[in-house]
Protein backbone atom coordinates (compact mmCIF):
# COMPACT_ATOMS: atom_id res chain seq x y z
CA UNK A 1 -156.11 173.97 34.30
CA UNK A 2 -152.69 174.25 33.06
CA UNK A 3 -153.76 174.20 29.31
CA UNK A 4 -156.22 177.34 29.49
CA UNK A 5 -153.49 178.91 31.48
CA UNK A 6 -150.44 178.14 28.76
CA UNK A 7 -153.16 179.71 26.15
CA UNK A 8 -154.13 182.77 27.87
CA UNK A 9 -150.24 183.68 27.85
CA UNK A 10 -149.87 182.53 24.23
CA UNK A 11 -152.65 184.57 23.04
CA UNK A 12 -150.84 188.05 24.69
CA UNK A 13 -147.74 187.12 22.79
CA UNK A 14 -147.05 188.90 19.25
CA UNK A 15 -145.47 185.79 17.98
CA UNK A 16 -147.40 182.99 19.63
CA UNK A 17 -145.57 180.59 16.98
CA UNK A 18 -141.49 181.54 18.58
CA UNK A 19 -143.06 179.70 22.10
CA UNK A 20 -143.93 176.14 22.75
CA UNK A 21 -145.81 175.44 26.13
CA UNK A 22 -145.15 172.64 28.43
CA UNK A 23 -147.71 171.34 31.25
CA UNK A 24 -145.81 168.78 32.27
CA UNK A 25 -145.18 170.20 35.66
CA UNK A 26 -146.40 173.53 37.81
CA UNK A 27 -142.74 174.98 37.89
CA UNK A 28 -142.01 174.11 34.12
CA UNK A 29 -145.11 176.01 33.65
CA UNK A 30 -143.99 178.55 35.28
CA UNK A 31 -140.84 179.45 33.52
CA UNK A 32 -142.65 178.91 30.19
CA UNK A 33 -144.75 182.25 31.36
CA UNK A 34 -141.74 184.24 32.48
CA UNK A 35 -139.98 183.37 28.59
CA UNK A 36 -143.34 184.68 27.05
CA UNK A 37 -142.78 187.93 28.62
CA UNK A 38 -138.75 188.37 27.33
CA UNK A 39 -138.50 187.47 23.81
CA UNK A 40 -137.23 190.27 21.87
CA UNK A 41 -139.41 191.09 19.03
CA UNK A 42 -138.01 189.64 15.66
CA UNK A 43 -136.23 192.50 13.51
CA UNK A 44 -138.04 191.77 10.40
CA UNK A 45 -141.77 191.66 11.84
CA UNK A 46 -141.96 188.27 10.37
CA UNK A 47 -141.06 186.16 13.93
CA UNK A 48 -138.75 183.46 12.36
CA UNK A 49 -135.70 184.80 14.02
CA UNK A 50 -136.52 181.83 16.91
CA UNK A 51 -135.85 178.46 17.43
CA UNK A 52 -139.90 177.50 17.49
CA UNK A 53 -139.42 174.51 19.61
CA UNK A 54 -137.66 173.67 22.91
CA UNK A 55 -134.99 171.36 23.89
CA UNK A 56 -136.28 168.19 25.30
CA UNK A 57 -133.91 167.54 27.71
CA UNK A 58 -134.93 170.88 28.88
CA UNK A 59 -139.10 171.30 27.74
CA UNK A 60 -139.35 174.76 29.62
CA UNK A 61 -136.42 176.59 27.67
CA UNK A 62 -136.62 178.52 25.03
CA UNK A 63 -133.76 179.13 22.60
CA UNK A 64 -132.84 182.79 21.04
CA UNK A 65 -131.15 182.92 18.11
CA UNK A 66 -129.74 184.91 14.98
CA UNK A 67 -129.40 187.97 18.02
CA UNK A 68 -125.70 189.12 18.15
CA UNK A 69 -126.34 191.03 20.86
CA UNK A 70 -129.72 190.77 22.88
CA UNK A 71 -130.96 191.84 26.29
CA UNK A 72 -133.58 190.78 27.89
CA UNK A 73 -136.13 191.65 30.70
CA UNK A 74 -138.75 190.63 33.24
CA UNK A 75 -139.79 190.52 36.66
CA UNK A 76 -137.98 187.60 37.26
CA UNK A 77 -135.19 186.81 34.94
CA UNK A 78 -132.49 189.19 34.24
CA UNK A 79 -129.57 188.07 31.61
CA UNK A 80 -127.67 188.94 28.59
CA UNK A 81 -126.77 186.96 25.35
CA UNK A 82 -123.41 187.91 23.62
CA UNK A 83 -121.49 186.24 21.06
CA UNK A 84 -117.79 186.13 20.97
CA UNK A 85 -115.81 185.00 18.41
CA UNK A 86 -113.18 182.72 19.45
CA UNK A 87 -109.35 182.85 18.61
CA UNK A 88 -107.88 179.48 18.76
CA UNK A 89 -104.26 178.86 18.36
CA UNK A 90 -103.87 177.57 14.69
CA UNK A 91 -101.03 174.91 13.93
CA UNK A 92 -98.50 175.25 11.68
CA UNK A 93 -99.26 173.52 7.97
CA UNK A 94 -95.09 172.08 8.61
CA UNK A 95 -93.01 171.11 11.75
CA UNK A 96 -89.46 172.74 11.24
CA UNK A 97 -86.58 170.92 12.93
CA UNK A 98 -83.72 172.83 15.03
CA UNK A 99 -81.34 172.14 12.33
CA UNK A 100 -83.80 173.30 9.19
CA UNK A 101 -84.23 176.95 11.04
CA UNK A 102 -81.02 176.94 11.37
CA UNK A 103 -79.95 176.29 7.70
CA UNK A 104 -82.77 178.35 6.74
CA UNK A 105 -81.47 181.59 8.89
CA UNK A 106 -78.31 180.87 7.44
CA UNK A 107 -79.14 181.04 3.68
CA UNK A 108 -81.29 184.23 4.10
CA UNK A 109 -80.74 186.51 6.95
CA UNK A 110 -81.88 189.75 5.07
CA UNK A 111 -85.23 190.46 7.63
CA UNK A 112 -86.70 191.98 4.12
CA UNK A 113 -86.42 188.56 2.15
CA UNK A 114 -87.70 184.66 2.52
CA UNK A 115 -86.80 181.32 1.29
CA UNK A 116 -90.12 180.26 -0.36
CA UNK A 117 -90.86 176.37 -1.19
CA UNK A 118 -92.76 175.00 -4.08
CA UNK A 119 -93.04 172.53 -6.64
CA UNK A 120 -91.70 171.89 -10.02
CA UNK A 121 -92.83 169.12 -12.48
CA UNK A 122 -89.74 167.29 -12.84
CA UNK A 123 -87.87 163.79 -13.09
CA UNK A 124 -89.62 160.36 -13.67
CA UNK A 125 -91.93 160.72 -11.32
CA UNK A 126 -93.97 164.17 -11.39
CA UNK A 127 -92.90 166.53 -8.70
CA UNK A 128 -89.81 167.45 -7.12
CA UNK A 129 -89.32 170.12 -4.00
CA UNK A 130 -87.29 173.43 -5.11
CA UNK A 131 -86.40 176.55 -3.07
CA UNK A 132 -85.42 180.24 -3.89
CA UNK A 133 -85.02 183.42 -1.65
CA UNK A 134 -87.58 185.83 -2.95
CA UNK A 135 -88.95 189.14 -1.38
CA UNK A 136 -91.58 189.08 1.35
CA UNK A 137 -93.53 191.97 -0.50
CA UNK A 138 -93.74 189.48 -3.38
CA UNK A 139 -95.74 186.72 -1.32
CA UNK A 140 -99.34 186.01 -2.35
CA UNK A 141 -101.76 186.92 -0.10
CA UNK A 142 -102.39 183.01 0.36
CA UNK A 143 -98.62 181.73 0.65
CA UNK A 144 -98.60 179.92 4.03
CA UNK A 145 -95.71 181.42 6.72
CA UNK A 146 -93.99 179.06 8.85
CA UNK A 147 -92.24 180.57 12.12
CA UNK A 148 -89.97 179.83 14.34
CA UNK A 149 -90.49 179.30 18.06
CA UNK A 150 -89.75 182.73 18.70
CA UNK A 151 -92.36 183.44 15.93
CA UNK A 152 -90.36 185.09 13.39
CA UNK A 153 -91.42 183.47 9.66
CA UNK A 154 -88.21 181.51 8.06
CA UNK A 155 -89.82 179.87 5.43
CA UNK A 156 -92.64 180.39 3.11
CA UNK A 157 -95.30 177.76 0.91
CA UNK A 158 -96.73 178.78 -2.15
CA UNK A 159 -100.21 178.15 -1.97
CA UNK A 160 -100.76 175.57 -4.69
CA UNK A 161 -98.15 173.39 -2.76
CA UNK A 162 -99.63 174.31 0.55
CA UNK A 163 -102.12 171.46 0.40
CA UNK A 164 -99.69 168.51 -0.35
CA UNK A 165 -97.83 169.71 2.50
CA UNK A 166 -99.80 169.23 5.44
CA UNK A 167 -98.43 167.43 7.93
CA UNK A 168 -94.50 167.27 6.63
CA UNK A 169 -91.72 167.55 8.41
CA UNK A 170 -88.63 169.38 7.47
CA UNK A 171 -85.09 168.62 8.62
CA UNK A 172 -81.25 169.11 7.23
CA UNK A 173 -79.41 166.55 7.64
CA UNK A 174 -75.50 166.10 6.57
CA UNK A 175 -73.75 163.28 5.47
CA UNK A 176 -70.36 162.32 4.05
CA UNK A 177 -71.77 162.26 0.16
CA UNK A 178 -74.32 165.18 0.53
CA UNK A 179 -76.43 167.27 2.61
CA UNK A 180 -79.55 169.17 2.52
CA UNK A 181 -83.05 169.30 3.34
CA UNK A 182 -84.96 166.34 4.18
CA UNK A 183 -89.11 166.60 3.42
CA UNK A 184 -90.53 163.53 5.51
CA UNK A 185 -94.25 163.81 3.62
CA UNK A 186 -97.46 161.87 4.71
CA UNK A 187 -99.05 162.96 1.58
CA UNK A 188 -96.32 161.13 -1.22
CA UNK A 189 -97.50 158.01 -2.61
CA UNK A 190 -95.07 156.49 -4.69
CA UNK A 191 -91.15 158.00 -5.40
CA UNK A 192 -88.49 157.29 -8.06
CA UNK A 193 -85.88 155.49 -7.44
CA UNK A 194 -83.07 158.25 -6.83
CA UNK A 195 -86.15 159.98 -4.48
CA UNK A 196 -85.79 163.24 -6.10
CA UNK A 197 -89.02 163.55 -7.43
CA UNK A 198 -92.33 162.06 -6.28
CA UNK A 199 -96.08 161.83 -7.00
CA UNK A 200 -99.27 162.04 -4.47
């Protein structure tokens, strides 16, 4: 009874292929013939725009998809599909400390200009850290900005750096015989012995 009733509604439907029939009990049947009865019609004619199976935790669902925005109707069900894209807070490529924003406000406090980092090849082990004050109009499109917590950008990473930096952490620290930045780097793998230049 319930299989010449699942193929009477499959033979009204356009698209018998985007619906999958389940007898396994009468209400499961009976949401299978109110789905029938919604699905949009595909926007190329061709009636692959659907998920042609349904969930098996759920056998009397039916999935839309590749419909950014699709309404549907019956006598019984009433609801609306959107899709919205979600924003999520992205972290920082560096962690700055209190005493690096500092420094770095110090050295440039011209709103119009940045201290950018990057690499040089240099010393007896491959790359060393360098820093200059250059103009913010002159950043690439792809330099990474890192801000304080007030969100105001102090410092800038050229992009072919930007990679070997993940996850580093930047202080300034002052002692009796120097003082400077401090790069604490997950990504180094071996350093010379002076530590001024390193490899990864």
């Amino acid at each position: 009874m319930f299989r010449s009733i699942g193929n009477s509604v499959a033979a009204r439907c356009r698209y018998p292929r985007c619906i999958a029939f389940t007898t396994h009990s009468d209400t499961s049947l009976i949401r299978t013939q109110s789905i029938a009865n919604i699905l949009p019609r595909p926007v190329n004619g061709r009636g692959n725009h659907f998920v042609n199976t349904l969930s098996h935790k759920y056998p009397s669902r039916a999935v839309i998809s590749q419909f950014p925005d699709t309404r549907c109707y019956s006598s019984t069900v009433d609801f609306e599909v959107r899709r919205h894209k979600l924003k999520p807070r992205r972290k920082q490529l560096v962690t700055l400390s209190e005493k690096a924003v500092a420094r770095l406000k110090e050295i440039c406090n011209d709103p119009s200009r940045i201290v950018k980092l990057f690499f040089v090849v240099k010393g007896c082990n491959g790359y060393s850290y360098e820093m200059e004050i250059v103009d913010r109009n002159s950043l690439d499109d792809m330099d990474e900005l890192i801000s304080d917590d007030s969100g105001t950008s102090v410092l800038a990473i050229e992009n072919k750096a930007a990679f070997h930096m993940l996850g580093c952490h930047i202080d300034y620290e002052i002692s009796p015989l120097e003082e400077g930045f401090v790069f604490s780097n997950p990504n180094v793998t071996s350093k010379c012995g002076c530590g001024q230049s390193f490899r990864f």
